[in-house]
C-alpha atoms as a PDB file:
ATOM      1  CA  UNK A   1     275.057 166.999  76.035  1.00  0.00           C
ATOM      2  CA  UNK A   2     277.169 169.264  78.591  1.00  0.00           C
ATOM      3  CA  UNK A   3     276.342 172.838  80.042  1.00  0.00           C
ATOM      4  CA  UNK A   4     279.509 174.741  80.098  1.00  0.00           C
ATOM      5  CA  UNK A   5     279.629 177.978  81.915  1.00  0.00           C
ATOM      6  CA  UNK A   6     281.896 181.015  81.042  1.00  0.00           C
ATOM      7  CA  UNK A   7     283.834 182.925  83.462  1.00  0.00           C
ATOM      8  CA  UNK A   8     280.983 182.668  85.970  1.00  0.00           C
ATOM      9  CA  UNK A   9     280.404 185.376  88.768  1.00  0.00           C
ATOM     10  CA  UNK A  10     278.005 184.458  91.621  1.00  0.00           C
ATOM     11  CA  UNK A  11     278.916 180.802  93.393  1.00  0.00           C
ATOM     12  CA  UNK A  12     275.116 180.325  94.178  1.00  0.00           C
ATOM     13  CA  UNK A  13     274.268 180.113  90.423  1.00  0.00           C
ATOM     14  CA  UNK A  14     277.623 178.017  89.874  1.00  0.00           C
ATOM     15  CA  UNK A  15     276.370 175.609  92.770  1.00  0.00           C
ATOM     16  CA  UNK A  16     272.588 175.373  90.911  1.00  0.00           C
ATOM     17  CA  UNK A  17     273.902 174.966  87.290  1.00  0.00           C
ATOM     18  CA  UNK A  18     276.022 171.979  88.948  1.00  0.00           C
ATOM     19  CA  UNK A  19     272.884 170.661  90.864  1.00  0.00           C
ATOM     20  CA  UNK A  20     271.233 170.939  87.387  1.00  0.00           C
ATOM     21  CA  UNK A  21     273.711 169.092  85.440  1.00  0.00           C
ATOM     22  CA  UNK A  22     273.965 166.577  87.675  1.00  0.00           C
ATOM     23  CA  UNK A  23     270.493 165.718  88.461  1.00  0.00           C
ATOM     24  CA  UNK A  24     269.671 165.998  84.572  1.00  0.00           C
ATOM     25  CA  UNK A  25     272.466 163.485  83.553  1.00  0.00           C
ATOM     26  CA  UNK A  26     274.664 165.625  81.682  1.00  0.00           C
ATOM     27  CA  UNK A  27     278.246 166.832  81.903  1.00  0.00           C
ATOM     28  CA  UNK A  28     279.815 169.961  83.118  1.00  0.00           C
ATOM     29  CA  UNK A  29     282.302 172.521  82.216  1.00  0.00           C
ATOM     30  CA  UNK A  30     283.349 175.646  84.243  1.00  0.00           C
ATOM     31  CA  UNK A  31     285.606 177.851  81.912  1.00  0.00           C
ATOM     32  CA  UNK A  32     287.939 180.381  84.563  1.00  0.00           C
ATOM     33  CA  UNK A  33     288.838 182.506  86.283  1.00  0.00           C
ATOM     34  CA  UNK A  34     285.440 182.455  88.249  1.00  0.00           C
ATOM     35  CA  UNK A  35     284.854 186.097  89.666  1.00  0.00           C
ATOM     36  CA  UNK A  36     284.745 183.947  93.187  1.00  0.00           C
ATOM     37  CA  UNK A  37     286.971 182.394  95.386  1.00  0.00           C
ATOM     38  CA  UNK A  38     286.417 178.515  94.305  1.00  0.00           C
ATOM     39  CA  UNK A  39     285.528 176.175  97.295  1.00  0.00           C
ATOM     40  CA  UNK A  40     283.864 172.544  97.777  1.00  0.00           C
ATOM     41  CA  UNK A  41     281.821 174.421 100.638  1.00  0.00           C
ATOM     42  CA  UNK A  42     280.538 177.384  99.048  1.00  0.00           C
ATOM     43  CA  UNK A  43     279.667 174.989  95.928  1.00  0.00           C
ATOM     44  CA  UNK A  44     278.158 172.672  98.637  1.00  0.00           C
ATOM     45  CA  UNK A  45     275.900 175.207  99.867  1.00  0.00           C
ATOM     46  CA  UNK A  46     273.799 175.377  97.044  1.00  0.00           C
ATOM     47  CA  UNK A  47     274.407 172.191  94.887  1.00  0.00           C
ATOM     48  CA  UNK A  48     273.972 170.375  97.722  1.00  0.00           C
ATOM     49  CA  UNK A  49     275.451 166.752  97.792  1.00  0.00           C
ATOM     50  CA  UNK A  50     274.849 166.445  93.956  1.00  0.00           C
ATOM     51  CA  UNK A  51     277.550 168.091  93.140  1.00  0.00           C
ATOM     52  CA  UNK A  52     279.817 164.722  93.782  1.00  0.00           C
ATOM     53  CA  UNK A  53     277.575 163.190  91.016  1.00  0.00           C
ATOM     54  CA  UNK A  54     278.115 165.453  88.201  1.00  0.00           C
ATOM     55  CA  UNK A  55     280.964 165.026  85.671  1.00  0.00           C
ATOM     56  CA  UNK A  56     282.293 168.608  86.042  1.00  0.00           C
ATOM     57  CA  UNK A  57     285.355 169.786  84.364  1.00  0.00           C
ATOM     58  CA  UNK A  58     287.283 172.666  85.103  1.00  0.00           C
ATOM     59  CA  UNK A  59     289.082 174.762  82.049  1.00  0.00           C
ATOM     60  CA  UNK A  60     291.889 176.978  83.244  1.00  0.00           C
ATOM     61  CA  UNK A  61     290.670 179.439  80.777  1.00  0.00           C
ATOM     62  CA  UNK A  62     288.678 179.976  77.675  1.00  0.00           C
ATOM     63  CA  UNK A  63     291.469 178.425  75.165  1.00  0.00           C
ATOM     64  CA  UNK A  64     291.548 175.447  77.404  1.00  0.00           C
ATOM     65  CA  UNK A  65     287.823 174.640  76.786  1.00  0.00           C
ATOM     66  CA  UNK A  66     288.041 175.251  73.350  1.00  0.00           C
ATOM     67  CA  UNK A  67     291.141 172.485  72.920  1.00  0.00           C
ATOM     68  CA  UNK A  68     289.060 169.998  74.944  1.00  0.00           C
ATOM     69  CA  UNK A  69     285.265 170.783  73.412  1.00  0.00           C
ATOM     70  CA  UNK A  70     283.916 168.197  71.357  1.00  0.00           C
ATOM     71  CA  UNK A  71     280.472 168.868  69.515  1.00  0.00           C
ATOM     72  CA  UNK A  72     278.764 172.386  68.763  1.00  0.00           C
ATOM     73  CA  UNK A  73     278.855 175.514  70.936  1.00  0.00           C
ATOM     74  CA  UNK A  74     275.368 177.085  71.864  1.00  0.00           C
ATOM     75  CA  UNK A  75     275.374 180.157  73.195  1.00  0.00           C
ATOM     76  CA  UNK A  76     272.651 181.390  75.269  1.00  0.00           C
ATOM     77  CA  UNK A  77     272.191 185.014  74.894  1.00  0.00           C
ATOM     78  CA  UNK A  78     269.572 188.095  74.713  1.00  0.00           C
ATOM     79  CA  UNK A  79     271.803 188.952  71.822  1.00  0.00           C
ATOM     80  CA  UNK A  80     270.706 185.820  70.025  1.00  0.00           C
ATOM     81  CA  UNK A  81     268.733 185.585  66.839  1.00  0.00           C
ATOM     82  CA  UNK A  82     267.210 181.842  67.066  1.00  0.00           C
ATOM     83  CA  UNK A  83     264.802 180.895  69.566  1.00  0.00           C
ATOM     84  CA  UNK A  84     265.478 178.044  70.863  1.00  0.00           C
ATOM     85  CA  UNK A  85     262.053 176.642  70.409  1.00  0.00           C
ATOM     86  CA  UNK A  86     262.985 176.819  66.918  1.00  0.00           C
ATOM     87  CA  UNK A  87     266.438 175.135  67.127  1.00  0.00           C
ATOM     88  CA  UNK A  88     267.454 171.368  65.937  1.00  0.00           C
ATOM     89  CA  UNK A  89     269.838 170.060  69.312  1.00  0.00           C
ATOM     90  CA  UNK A  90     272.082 167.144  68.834  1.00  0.00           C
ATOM     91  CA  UNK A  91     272.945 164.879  71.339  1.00  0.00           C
ATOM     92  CA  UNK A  92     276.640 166.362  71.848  1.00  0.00           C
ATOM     93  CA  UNK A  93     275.671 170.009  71.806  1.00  0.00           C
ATOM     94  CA  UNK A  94     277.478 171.926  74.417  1.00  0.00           C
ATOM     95  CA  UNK A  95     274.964 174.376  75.971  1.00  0.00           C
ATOM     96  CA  UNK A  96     277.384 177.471  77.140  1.00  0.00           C
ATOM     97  CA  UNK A  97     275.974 180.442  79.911  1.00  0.00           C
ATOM     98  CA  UNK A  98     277.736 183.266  79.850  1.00  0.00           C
ATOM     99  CA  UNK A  99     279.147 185.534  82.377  1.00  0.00           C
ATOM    100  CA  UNK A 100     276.102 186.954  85.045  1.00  0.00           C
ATOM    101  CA  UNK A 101     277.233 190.269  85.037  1.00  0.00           C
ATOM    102  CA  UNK A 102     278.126 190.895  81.505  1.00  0.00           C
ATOM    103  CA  UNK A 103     277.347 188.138  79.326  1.00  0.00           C
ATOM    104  CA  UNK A 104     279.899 186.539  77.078  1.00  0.00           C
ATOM    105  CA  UNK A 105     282.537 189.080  75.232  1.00  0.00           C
ATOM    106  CA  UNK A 106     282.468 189.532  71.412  1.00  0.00           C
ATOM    107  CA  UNK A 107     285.441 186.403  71.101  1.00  0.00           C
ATOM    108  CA  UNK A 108     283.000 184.096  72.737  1.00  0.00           C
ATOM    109  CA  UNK A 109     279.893 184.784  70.358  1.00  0.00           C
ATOM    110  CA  UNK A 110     281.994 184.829  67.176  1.00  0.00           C
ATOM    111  CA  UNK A 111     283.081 181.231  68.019  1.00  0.00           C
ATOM    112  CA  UNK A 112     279.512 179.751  68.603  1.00  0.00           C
ATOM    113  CA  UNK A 113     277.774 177.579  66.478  1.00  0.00           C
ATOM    114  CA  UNK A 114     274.296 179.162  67.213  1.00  0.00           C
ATOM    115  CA  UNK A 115     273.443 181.697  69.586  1.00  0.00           C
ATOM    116  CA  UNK A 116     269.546 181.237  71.124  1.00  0.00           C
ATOM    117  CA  UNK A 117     267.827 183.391  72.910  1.00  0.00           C
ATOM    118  CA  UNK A 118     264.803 182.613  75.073  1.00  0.00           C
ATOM    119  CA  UNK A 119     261.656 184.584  73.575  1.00  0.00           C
ATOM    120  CA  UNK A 120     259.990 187.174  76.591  1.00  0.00           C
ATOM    121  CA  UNK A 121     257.892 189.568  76.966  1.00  0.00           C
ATOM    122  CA  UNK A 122     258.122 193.038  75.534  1.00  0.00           C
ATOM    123  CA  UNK A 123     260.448 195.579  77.424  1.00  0.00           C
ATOM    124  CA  UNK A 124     262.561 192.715  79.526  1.00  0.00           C
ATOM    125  CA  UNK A 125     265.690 192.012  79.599  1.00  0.00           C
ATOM    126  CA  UNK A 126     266.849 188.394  81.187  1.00  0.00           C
ATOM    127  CA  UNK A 127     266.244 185.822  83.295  1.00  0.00           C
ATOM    128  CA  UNK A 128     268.451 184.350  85.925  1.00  0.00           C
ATOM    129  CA  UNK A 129     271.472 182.535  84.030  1.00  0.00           C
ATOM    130  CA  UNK A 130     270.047 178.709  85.973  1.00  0.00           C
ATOM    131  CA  UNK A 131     266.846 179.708  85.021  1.00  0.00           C
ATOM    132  CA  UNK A 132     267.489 179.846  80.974  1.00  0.00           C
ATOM    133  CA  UNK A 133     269.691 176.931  81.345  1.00  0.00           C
ATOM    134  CA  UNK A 134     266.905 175.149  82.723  1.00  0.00           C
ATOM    135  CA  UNK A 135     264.598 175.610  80.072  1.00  0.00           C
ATOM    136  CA  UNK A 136     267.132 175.215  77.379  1.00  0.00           C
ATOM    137  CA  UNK A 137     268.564 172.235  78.836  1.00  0.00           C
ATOM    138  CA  UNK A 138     265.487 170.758  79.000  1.00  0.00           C
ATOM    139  CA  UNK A 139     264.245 171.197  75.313  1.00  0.00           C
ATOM    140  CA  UNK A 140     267.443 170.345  74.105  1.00  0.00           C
ATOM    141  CA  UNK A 141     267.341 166.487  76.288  1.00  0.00           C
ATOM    142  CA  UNK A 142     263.617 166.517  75.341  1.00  0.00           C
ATOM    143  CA  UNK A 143     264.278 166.484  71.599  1.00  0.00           C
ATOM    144  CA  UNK A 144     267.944 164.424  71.506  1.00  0.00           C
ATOM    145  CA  UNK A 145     265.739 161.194  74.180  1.00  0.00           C
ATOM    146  CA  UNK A 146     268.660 162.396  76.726  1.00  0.00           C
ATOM    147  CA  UNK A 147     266.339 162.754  79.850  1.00  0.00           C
ATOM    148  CA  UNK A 148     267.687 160.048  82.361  1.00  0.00           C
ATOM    149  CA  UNK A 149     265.852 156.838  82.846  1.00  0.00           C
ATOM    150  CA  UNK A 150     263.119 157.263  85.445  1.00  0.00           C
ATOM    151  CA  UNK A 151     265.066 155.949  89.043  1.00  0.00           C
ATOM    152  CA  UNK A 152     263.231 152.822  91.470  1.00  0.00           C
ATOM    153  CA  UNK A 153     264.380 154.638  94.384  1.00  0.00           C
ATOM    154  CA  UNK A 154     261.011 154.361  96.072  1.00  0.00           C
ATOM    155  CA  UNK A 155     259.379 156.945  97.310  1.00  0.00           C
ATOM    156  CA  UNK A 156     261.013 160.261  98.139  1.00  0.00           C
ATOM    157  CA  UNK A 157     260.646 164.381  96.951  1.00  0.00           C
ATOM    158  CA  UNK A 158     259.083 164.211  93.821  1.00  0.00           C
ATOM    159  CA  UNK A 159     260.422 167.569  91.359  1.00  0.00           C
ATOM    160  CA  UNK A 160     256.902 168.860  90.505  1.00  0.00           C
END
C-alpha cells in the first residue's frame, strides 16, 4: 500500500501525509512540482522526526510516477462515484490525494482505477486532504491485514 500525493500545495499537509505514512507502515510518493519551496526543515516542522522513517519517493513529475507505479491508482475525490466504504482494497493499491487547492486535473482522473469519495453531510464540500487520507488509509490497511504489528516499546503517547 503507498499514499502518493499529486502536485501538493501547502508543506504542513505534505509534512502530516509523511508523518502518516510513516507511522502507518506504508510507502510514499510525492508527484512535482510542489507549489512550495521543498526543504528537510519545513517538512520537519510538521512530520516531525518520522519523516526519516518513511519510504518516500519523489517523482519529478506526473509521467515519472506513472513509469514507476506498480498496483492500482485510487483517487480520492468529491468528484468520485464509489464510497470507499463500499470499495474492495488490495494490498498494493496506491492511495493518490490530489492537489489542495484544485484537486487533481481531468488527465489524472481519467487514468485512475477507481475514484472514492468520502460520504458527508448534505451541502459540504471537503475535508482537509490528511484528514481523508486518514480515513481512507485506514480502511484500506484494515481490510488488506496491513496495519503494523503492535510495537514493545514500553510505555510512551498512546494515539487515542
Amino acid at each position: 500500500m503507498r499514499l502518493a500525493l499529486f502536485q501538493p500545495d501547502i508543506p504542513q499537509n505534505t509534512g502530516a501525509a509523511l508523518r502518516l505514512a510513516a507511522c502507518l507502515g506504508v510507502g510514499a510518493d510525492v508527484i512535482e512540482p510542489c507549489g512550495f519551496v521543498w526543504s528537510p526543515d519545513r517538512m520537519r516542522r510538521s512530520g516531525m522526526d518520522y519523516l526519516d522513517k518513511v519510504d518516500l519517493v519523489r517523482h519529478v513529475n506526473w509521467d515519472a510516477f506513472l513509469a514507476a507505479k506498480r498496483g492500482r491508482l485510487l483517487l480520492l475525490t468529491t468528484k468520485g462515484s464509489v464510497p470507499y466504504t463500499a470499495f474492495a482494497f488490495a494490498p498494493d493499491d496506491i492511495l493518490l490525494l490530489g492537489r489542495e487547492s484544485v484537486g487533481a486535473p481531468p488527465d489524472v482522473h481519467a487514468v485512475a482505477d477507481a475514484r472514492l469519495t468520502i460520504p458527508m453531510a448534505p451541502g459540504l464540500r471537503s475535508l482537509n486532504v490528511v484528514t481523508a487520507a486518514a480515513m481512507v488509509l485506514g480502511e484500506a490497511l484494515r481490510q488488506t491485514g496491513g496495519f503494523p504489528a503492535p510495537s514493545d516499546d514500553g510505555p510512551g503517547e498512546t494515539s487515542a
